[in-house]
PDB file of N, CA and C in Angstrom:
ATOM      1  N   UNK A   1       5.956   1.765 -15.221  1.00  0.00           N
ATOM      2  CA  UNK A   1       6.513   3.003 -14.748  1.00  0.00           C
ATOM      3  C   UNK A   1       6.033   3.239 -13.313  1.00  0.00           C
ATOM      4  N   UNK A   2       7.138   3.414 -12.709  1.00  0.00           N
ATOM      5  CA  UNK A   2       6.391   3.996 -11.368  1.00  0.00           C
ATOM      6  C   UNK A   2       6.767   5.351 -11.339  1.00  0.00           C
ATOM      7  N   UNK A   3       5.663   5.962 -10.491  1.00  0.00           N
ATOM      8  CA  UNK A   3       5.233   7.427 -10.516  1.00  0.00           C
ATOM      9  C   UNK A   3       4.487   7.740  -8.755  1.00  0.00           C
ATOM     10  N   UNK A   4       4.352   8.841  -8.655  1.00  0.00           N
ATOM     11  CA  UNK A   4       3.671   9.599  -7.601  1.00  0.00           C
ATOM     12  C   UNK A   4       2.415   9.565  -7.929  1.00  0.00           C
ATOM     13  N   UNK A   5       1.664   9.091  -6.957  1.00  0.00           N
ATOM     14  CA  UNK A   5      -0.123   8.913  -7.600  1.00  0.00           C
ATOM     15  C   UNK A   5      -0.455  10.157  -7.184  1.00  0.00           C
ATOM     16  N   UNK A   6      -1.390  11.040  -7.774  1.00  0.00           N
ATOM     17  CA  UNK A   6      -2.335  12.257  -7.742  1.00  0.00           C
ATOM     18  C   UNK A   6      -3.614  11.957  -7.367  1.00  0.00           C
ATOM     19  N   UNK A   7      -4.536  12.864  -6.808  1.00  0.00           N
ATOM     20  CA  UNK A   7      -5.701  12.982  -6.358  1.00  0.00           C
ATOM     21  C   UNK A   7      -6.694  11.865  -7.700  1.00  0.00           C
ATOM     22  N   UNK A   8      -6.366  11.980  -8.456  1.00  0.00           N
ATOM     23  CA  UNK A   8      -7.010  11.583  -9.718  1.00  0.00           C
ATOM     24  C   UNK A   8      -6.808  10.070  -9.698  1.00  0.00           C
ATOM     25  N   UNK A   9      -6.104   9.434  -8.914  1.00  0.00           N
ATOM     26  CA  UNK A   9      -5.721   8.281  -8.549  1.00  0.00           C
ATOM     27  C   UNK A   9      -6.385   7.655  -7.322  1.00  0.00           C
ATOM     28  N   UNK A  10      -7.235   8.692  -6.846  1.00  0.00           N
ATOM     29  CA  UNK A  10      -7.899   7.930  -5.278  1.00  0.00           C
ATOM     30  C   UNK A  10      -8.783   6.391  -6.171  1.00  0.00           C
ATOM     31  N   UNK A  11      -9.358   7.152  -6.308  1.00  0.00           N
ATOM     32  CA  UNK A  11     -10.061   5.369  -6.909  1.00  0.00           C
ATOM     33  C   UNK A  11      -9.747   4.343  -7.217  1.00  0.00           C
ATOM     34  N   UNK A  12      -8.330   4.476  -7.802  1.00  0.00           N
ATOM     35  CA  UNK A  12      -7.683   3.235  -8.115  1.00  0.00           C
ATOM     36  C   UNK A  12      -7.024   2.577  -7.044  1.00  0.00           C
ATOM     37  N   UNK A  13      -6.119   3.880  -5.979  1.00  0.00           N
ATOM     38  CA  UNK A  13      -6.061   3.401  -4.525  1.00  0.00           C
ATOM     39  C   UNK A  13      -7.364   2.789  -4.123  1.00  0.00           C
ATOM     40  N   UNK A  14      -7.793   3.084  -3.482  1.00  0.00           N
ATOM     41  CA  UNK A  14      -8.824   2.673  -2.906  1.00  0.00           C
ATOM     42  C   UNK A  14      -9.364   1.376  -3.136  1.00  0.00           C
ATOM     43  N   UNK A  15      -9.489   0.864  -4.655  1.00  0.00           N
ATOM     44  CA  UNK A  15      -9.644  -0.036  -5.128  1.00  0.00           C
ATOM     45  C   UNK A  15      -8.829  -1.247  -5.056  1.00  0.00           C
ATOM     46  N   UNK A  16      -7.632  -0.900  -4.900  1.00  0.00           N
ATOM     47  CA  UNK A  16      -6.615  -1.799  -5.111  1.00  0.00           C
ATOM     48  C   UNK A  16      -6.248  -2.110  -3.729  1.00  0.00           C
ATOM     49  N   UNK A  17      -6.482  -1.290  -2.384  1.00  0.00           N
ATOM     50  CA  UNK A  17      -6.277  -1.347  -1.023  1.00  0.00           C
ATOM     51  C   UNK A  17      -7.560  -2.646  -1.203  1.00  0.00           C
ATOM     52  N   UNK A  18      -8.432  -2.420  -1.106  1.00  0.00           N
ATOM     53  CA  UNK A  18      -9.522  -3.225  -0.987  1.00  0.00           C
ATOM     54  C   UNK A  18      -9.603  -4.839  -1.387  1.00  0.00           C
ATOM     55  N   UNK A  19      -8.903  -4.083  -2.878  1.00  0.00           N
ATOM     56  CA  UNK A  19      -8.998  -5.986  -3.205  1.00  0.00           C
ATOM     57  C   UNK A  19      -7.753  -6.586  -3.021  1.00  0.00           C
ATOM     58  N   UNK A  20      -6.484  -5.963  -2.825  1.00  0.00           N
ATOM     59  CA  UNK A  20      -5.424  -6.942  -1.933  1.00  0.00           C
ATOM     60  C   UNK A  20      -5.961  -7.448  -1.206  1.00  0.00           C
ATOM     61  N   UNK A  21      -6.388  -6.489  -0.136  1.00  0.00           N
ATOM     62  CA  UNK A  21      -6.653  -6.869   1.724  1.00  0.00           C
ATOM     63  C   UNK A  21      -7.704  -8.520   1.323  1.00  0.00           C
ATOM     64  N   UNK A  22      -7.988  -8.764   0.761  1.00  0.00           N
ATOM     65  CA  UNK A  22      -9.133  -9.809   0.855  1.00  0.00           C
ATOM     66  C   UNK A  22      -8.314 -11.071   0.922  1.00  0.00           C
ATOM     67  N   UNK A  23      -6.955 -10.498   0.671  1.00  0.00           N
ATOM     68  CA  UNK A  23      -5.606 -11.711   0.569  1.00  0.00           C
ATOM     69  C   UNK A  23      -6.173 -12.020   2.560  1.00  0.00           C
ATOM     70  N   UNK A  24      -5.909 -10.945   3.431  1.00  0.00           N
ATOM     71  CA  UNK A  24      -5.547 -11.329   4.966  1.00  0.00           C
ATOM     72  C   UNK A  24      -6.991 -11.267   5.344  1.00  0.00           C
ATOM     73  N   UNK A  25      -7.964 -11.623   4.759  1.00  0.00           N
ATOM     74  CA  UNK A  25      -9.636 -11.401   5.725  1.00  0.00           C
ATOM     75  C   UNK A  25      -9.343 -12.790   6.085  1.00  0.00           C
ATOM     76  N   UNK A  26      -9.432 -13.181   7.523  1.00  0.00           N
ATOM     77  CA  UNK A  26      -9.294 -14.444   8.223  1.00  0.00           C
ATOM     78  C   UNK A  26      -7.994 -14.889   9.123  1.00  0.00           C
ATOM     79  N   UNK A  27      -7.138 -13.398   9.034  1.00  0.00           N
ATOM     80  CA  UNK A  27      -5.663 -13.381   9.260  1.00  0.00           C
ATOM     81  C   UNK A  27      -5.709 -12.198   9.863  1.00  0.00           C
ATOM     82  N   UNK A  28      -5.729 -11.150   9.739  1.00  0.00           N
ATOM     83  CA  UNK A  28      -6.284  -9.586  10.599  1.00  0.00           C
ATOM     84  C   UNK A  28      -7.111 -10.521  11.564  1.00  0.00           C
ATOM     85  N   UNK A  29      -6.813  -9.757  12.745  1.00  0.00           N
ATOM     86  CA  UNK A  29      -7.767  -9.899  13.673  1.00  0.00           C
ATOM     87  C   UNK A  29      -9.310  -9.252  13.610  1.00  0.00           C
ATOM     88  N   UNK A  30     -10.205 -10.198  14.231  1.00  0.00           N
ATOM     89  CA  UNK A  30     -11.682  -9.741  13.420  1.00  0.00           C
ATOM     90  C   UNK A  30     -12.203  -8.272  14.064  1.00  0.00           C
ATOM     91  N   UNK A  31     -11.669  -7.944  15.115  1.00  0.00           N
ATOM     92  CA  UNK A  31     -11.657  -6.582  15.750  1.00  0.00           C
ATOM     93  C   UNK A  31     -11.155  -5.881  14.493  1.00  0.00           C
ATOM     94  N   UNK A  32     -10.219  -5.796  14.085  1.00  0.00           N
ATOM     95  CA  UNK A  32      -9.729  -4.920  13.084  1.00  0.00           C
ATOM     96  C   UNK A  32     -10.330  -4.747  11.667  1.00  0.00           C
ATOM     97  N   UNK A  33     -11.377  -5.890  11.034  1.00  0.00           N
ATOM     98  CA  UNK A  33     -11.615  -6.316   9.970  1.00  0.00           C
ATOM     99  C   UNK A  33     -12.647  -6.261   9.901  1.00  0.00           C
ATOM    100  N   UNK A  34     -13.138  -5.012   8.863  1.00  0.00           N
ATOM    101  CA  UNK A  34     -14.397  -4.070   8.365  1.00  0.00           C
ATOM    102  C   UNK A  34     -13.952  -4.253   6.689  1.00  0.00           C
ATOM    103  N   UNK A  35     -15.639  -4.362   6.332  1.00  0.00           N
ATOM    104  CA  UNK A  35     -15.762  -4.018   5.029  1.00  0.00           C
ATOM    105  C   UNK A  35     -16.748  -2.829   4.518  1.00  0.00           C
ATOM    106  N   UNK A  36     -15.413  -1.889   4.166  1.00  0.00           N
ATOM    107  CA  UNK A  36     -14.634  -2.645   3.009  1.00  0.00           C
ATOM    108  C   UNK A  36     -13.152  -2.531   4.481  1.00  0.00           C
ATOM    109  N   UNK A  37     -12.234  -3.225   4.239  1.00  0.00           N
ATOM    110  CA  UNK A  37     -11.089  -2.588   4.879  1.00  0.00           C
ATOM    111  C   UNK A  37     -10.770  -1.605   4.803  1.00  0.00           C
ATOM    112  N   UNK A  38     -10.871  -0.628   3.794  1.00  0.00           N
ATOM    113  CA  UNK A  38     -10.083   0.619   4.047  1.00  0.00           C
ATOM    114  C   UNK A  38     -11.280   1.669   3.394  1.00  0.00           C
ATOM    115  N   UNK A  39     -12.159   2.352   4.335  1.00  0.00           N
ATOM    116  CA  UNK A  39     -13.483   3.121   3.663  1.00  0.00           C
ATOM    117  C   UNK A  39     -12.693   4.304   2.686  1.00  0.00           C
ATOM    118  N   UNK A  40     -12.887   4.924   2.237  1.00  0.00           N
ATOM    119  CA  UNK A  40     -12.835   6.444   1.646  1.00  0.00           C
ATOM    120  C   UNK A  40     -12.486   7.274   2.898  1.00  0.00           C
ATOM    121  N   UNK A  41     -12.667   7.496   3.484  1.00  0.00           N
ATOM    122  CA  UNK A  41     -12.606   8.446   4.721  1.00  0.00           C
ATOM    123  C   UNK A  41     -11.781   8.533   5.520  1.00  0.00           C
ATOM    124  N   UNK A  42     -11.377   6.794   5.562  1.00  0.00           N
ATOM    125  CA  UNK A  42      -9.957   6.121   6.308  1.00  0.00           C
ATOM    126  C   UNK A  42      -8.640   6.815   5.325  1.00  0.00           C
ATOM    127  N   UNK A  43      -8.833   6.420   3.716  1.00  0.00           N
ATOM    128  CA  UNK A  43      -7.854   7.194   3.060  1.00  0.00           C
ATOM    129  C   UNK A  43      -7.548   8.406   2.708  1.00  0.00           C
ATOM    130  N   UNK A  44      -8.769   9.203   2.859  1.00  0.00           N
ATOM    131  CA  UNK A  44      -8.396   9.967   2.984  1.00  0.00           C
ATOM    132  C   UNK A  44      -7.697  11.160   3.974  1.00  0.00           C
ATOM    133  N   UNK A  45      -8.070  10.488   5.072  1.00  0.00           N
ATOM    134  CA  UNK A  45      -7.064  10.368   6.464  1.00  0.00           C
ATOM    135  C   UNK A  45      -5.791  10.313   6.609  1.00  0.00           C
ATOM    136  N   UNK A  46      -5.197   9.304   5.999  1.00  0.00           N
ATOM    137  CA  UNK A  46      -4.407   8.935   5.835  1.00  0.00           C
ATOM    138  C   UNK A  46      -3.367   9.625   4.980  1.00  0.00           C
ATOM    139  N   UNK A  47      -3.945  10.242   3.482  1.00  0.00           N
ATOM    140  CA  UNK A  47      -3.024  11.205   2.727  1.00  0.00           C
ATOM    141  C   UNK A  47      -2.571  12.395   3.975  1.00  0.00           C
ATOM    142  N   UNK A  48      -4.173  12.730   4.102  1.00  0.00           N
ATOM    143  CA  UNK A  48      -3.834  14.094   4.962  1.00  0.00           C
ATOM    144  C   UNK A  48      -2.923  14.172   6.397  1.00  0.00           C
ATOM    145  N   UNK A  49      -2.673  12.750   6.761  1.00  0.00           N
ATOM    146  CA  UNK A  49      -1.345  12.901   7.400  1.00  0.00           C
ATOM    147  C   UNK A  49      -0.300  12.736   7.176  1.00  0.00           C
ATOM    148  N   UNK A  50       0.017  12.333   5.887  1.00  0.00           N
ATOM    149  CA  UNK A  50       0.983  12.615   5.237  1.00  0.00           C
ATOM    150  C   UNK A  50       1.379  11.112   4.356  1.00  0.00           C
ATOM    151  N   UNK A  51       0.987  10.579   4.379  1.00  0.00           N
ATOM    152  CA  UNK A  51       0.935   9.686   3.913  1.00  0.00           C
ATOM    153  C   UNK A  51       1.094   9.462   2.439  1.00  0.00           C
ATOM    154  N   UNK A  52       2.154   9.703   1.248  1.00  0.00           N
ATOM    155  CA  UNK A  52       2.374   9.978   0.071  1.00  0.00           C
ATOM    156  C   UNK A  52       2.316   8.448  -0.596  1.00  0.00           C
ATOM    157  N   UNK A  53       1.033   8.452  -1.703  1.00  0.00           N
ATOM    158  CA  UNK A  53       1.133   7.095  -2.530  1.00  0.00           C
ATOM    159  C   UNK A  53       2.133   7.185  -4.018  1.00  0.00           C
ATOM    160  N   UNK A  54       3.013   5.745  -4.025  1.00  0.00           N
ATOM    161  CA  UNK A  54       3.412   5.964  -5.076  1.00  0.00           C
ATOM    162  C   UNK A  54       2.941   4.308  -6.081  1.00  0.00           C
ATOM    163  N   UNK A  55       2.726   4.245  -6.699  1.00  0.00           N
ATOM    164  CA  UNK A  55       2.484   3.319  -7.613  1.00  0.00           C
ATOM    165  C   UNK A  55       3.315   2.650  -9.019  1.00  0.00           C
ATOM    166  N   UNK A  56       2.630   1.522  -9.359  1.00  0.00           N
ATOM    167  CA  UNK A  56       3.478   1.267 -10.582  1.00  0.00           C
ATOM    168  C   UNK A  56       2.409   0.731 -11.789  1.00  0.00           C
ATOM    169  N   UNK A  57       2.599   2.094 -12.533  1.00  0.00           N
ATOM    170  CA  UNK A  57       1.571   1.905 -13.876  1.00  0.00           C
ATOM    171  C   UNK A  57       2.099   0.832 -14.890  1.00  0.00           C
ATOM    172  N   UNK A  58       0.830   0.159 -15.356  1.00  0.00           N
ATOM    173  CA  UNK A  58       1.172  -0.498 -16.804  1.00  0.00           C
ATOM    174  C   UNK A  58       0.215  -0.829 -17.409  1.00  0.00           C
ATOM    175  N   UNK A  59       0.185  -0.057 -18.856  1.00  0.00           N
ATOM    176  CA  UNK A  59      -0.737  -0.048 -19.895  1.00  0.00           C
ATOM    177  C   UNK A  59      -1.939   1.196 -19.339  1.00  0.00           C
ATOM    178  N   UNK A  60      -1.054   1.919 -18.908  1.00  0.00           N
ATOM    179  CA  UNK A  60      -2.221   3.207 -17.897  1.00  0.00           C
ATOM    180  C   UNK A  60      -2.941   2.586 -17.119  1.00  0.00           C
ATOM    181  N   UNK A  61      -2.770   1.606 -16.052  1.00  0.00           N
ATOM    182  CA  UNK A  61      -3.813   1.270 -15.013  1.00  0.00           C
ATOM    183  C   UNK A  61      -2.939   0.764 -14.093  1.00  0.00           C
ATOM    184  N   UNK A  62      -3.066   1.566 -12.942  1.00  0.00           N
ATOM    185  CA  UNK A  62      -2.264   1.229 -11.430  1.00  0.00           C
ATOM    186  C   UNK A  62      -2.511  -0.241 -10.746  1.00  0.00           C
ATOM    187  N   UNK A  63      -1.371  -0.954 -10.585  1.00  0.00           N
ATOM    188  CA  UNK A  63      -1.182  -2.546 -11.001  1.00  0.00           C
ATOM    189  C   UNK A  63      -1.069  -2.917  -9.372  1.00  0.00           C
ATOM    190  N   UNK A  64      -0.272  -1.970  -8.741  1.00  0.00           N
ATOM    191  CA  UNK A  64      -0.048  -1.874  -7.618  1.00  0.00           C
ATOM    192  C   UNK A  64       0.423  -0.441  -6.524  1.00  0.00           C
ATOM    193  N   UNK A  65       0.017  -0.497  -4.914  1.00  0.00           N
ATOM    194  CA  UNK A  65       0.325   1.014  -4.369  1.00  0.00           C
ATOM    195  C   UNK A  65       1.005   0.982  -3.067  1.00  0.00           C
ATOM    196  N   UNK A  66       1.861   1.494  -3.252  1.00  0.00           N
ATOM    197  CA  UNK A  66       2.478   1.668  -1.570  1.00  0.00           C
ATOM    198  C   UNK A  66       2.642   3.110  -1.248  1.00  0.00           C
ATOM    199  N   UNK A  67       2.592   3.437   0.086  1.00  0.00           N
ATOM    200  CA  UNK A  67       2.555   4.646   0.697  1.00  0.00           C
ATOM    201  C   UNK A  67       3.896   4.474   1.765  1.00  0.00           C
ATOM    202  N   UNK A  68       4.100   6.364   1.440  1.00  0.00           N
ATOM    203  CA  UNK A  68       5.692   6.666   2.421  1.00  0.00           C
ATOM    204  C   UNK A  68       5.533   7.809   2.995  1.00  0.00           C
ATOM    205  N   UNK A  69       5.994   7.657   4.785  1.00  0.00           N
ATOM    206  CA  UNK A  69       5.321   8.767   5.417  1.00  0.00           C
ATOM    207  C   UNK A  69       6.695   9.156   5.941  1.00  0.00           C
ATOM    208  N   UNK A  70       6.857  10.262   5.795  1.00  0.00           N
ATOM    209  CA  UNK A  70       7.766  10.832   6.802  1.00  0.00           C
ATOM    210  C   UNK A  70       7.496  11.193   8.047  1.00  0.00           C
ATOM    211  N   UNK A  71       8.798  10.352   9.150  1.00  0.00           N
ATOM    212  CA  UNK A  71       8.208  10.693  10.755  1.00  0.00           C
ATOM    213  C   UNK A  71       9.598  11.396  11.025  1.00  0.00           C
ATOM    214  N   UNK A  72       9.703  12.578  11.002  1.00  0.00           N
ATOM    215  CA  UNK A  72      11.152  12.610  11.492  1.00  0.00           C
ATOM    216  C   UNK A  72      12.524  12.068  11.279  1.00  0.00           C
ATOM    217  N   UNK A  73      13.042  11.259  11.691  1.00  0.00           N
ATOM    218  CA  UNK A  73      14.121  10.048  12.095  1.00  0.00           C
ATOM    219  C   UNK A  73      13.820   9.002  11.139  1.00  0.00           C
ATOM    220  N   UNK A  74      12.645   9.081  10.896  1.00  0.00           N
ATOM    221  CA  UNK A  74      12.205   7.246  10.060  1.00  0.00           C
ATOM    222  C   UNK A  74      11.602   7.945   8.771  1.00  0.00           C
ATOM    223  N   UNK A  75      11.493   6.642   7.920  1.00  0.00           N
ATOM    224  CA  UNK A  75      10.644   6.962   6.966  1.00  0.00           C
ATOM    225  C   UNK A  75       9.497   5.507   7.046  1.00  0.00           C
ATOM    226  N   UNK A  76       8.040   5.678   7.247  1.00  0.00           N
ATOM    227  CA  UNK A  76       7.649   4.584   7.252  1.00  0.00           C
ATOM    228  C   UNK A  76       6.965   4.016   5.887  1.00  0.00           C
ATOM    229  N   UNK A  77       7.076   2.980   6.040  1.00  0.00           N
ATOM    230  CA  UNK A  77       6.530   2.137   4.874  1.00  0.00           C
ATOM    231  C   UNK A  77       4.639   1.527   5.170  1.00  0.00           C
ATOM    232  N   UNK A  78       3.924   2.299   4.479  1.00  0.00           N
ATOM    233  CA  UNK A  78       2.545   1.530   5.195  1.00  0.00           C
ATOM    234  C   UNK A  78       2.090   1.874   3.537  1.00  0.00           C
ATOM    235  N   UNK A  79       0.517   0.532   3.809  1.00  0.00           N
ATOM    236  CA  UNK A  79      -0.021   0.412   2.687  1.00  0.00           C
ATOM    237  C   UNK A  79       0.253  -0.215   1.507  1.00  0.00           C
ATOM    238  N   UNK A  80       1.143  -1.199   1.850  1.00  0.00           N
ATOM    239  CA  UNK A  80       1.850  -1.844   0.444  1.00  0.00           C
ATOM    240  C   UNK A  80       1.044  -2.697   0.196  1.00  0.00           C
ATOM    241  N   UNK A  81       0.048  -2.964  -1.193  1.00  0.00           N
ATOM    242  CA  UNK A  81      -0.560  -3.580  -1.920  1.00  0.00           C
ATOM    243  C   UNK A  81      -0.831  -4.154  -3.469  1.00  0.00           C
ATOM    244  N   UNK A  82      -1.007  -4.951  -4.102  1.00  0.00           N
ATOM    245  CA  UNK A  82      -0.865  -5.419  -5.342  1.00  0.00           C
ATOM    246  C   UNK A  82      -2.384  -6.025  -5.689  1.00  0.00           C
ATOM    247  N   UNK A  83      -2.729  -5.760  -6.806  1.00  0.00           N
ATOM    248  CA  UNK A  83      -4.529  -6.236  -7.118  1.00  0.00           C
ATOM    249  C   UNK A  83      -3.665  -8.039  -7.555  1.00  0.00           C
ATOM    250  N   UNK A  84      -5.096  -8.230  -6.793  1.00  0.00           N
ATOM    251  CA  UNK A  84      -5.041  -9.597  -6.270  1.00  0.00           C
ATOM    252  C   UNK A  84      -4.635 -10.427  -7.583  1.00  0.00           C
ATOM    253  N   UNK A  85      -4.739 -10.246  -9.346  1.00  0.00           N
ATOM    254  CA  UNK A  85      -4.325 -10.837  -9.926  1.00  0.00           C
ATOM    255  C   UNK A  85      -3.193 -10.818 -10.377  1.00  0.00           C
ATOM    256  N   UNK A  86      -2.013  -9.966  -9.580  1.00  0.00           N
ATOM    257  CA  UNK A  86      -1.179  -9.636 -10.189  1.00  0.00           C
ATOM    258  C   UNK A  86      -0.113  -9.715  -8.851  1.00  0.00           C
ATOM    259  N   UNK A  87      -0.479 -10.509  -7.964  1.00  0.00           N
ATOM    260  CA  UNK A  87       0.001 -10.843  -7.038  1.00  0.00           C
ATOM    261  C   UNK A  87       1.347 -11.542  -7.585  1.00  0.00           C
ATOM    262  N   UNK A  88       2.588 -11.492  -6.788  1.00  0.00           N
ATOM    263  CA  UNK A  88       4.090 -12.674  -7.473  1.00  0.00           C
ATOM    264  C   UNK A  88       4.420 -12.471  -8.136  1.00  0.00           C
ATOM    265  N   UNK A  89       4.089 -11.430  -8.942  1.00  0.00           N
ATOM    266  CA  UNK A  89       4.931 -10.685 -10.388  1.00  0.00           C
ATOM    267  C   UNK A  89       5.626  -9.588 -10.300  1.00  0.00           C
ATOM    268  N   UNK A  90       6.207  -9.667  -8.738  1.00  0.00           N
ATOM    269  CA  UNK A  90       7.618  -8.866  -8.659  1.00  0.00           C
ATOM    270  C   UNK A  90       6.967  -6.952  -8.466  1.00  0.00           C
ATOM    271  N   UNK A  91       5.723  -6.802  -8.592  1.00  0.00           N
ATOM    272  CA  UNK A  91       5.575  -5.164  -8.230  1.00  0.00           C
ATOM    273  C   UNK A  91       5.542  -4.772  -7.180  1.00  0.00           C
ATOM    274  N   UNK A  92       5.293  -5.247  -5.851  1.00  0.00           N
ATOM    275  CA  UNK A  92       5.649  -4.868  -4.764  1.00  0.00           C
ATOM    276  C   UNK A  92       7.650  -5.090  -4.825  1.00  0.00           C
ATOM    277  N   UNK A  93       8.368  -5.953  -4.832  1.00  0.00           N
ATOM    278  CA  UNK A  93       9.470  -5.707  -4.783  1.00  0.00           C
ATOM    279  C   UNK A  93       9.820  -4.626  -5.587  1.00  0.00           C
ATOM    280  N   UNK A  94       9.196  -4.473  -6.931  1.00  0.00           N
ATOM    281  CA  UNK A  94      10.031  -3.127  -7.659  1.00  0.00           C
ATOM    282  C   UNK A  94       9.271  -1.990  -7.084  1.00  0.00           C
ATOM    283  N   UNK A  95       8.194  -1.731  -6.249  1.00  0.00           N
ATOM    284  CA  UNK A  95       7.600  -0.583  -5.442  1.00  0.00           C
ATOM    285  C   UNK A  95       8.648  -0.274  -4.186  1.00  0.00           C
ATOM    286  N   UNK A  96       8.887  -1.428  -3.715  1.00  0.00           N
ATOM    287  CA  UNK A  96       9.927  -1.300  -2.143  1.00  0.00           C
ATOM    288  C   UNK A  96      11.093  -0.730  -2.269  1.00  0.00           C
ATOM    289  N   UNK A  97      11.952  -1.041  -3.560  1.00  0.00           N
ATOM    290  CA  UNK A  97      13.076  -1.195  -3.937  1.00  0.00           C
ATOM    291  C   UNK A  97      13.189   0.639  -4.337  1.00  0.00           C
ATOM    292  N   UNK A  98      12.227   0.831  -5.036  1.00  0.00           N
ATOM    293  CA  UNK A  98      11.766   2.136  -5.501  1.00  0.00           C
ATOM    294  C   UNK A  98      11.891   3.213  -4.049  1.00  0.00           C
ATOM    295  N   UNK A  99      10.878   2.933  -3.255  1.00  0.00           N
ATOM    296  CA  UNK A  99      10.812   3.739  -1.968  1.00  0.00           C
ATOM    297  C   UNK A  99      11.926   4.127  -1.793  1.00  0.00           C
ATOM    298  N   UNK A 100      12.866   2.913  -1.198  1.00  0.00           N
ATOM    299  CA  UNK A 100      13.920   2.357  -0.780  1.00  0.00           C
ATOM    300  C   UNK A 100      15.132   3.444  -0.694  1.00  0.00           C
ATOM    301  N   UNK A 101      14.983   3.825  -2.004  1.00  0.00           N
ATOM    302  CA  UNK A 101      16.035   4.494  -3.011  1.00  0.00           C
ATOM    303  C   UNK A 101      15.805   5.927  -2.729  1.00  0.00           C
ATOM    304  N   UNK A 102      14.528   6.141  -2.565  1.00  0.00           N
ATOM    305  CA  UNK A 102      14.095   7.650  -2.207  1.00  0.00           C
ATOM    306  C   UNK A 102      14.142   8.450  -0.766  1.00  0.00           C
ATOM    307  N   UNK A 103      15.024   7.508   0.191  1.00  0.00           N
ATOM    308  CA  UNK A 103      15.479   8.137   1.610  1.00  0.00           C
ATOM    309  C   UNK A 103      16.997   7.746   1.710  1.00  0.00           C
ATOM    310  N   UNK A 104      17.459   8.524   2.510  1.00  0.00           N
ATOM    311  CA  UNK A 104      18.509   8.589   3.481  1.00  0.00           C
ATOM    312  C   UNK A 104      18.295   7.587   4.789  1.00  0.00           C
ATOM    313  N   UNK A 105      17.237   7.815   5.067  1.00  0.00           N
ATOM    314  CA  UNK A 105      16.553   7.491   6.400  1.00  0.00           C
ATOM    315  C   UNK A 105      16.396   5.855   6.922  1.00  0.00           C
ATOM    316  N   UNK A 106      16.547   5.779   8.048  1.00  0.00           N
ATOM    317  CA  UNK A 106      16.237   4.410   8.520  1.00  0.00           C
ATOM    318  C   UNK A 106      14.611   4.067   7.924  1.00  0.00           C
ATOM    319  N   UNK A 107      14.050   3.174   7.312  1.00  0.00           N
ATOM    320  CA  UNK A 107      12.949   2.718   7.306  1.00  0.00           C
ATOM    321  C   UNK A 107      12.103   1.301   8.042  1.00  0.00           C
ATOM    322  N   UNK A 108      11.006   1.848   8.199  1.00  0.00           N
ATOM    323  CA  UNK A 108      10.315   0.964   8.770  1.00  0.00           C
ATOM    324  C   UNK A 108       9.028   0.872   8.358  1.00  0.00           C
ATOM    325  N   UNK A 109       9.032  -0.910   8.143  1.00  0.00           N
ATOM    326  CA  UNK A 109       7.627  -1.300   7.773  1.00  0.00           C
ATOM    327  C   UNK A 109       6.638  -2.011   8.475  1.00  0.00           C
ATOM    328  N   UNK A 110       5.640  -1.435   8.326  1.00  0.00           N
ATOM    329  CA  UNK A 110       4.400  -1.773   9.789  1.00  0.00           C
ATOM    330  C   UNK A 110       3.477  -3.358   8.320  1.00  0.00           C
ATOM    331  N   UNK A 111       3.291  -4.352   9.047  1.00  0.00           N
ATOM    332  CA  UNK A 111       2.640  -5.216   8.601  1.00  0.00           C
ATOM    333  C   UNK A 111       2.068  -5.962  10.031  1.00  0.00           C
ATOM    334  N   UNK A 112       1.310  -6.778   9.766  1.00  0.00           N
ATOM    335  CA  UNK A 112       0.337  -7.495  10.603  1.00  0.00           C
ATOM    336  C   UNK A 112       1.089  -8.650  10.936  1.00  0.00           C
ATOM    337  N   UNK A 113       1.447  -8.822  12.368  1.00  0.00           N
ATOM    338  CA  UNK A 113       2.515 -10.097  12.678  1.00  0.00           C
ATOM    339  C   UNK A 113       1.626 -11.256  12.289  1.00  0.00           C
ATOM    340  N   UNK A 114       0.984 -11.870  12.348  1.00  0.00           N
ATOM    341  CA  UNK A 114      -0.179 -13.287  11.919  1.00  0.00           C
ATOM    342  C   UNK A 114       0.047 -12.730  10.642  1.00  0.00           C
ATOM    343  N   UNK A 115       0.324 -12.173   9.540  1.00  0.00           N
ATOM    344  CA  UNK A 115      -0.102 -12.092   8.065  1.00  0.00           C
ATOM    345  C   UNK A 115       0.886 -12.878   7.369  1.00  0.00           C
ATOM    346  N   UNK A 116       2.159 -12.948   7.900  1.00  0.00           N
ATOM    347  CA  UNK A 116       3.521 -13.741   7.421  1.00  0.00           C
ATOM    348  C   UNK A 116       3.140 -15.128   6.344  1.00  0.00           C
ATOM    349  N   UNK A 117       3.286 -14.492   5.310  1.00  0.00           N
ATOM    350  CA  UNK A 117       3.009 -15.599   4.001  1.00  0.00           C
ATOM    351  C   UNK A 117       1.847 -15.856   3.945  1.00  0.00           C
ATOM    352  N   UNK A 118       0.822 -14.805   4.149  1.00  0.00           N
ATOM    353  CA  UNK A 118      -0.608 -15.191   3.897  1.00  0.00           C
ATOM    354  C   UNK A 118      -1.328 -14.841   2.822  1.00  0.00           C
ATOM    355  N   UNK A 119      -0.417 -14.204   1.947  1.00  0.00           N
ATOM    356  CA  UNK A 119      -0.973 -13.176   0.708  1.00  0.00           C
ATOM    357  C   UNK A 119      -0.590 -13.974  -0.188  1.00  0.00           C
ATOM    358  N   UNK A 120      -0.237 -14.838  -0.389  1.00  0.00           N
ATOM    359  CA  UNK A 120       0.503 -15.361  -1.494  1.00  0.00           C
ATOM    360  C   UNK A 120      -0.437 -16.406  -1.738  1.00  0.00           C
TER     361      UNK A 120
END
């Protein structure tokens, strides 16, 4: 099921930001690349600019998370992640596809140009 993640969900964000990203440590530029990648403080930054997570539950535990920000004109796509064992089993496409569906709006997705097929 995918759903709108709630405050009650930071941890599992957080968690799941963390252990994707370990897919691109060596691929991010090392200027950019702190551990953990994404502190508590960073995300919570991030909600508070608007930054809305939505996820896709199964068996009650958030499998995977992407975030959708409204800029005006665009809708952007940031934060798309999948826990690292569950990588290729299609939840980021049914997360995108999901977003996707939920604008009018031109969208745009911010990813790391060097990351191209590095997660896999």
């Amino acid at each position: 099921m995918i759903r709108q993640c709630t405050q009650e969900d930071f941890t599992a964000i957080l968690e799941i930001i963390n252990d994707a990203a370990q897919a691109y440590k060596g691929v991010i530029p090392e200027d950019r690349w702190h551990e953990p990648y994404m502190p508590q403080e960073q995300l919570h930054q991030e909600i508070d600019s608007g930054v809305c997570f939505w996820g896709l539950e199964e068996d009650g535990r958030l499998t995977g998370v992407m975030g959708m920000q409204d800029k005006g004109d665009v809708t952007l796509i940031r934060h798309a992640y999948v826990r690292t064992n569950l990588r290729n089993c299609g939840t980021g496409s049914l997360l995108l596809k999901y977003l996707e569906a939920m604008t009018q709006k031109q969208i745009l997705i911010g990813t790391w140009s060097d990351a191209v097929g590095s997660a896999t």
